[in-house]
Protein backbone atom coordinates (compact mmCIF):
# COMPACT_ATOMS: atom_id res chain seq x y z
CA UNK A 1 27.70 -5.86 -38.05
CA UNK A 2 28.96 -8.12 -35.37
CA UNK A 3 26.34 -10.35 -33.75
CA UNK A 4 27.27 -8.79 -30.08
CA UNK A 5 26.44 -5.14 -31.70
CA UNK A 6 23.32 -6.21 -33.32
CA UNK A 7 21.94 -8.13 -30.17
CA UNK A 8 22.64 -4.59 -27.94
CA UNK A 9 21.01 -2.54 -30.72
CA UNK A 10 17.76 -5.31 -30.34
CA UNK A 11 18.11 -5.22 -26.87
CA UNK A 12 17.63 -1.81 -26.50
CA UNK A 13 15.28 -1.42 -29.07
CA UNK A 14 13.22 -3.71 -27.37
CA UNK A 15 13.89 -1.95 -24.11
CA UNK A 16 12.49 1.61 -25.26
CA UNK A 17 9.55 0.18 -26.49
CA UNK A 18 8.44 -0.77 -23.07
CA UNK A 19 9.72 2.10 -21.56
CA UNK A 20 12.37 0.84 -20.14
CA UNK A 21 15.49 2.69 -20.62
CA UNK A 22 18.90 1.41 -20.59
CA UNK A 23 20.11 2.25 -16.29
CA UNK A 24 23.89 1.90 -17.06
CA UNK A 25 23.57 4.69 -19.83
CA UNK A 26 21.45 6.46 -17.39
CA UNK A 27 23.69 6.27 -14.22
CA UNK A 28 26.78 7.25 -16.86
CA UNK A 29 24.79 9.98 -18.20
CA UNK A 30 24.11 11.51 -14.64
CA UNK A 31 27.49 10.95 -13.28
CA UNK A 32 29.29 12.82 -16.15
CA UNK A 33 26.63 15.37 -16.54
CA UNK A 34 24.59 15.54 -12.75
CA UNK A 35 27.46 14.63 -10.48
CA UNK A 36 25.42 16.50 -7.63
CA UNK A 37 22.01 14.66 -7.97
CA UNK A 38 21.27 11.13 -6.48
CA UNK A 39 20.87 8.65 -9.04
CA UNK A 40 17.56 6.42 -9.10
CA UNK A 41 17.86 3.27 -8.09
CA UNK A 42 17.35 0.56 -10.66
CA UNK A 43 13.76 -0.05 -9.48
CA UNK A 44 13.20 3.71 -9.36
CA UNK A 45 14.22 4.12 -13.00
CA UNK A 46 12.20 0.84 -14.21
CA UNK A 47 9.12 3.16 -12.86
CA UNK A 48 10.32 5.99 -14.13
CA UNK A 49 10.36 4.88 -17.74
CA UNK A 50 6.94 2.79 -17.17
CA UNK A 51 4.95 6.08 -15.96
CA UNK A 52 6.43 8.02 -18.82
CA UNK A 53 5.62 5.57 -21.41
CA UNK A 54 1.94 4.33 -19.73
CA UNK A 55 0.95 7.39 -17.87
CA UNK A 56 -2.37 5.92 -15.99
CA UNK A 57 -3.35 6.08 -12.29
CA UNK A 58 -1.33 5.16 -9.18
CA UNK A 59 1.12 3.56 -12.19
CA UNK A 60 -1.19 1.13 -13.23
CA UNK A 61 -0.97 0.66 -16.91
CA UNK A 62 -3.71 0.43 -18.85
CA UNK A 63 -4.45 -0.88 -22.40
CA UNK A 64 -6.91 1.76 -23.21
CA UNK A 65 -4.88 5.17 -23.73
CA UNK A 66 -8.16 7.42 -22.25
């Protein structure tokens, strides 16, 4: 595997586990497949995938998962 490929793959492994999904995937995603829905902005999406992974009040992420 090329070294390019396997620093992506890390990348984005790294990426997902703190929630934070990849936003050009995202905006290609919604462009072929939602053309009629306003994309997040890059900030928007960063939150997005933050609240989904640490759900917690107001955003706020907490170590304790209760």
């Amino acid at each position: 595997m090329e070294m390019k490929i396997l620093f992506q793959r890390m990348t984005e492994t790294a990426r997902l586990m703190v929630g934070a999904g990849d936003y050009q995937k995202y905006c290609a995603h919604m462009q072929q497949q939602h053309p009629e829905i306003t994309l997040m902005t890059e900030t928007e999406y960063f939150r997005y995938g933050q609240q989904a992974r640490y759900p917690g009040k107001n955003g706020e992420i907490k170590r304790c998962p209760c």
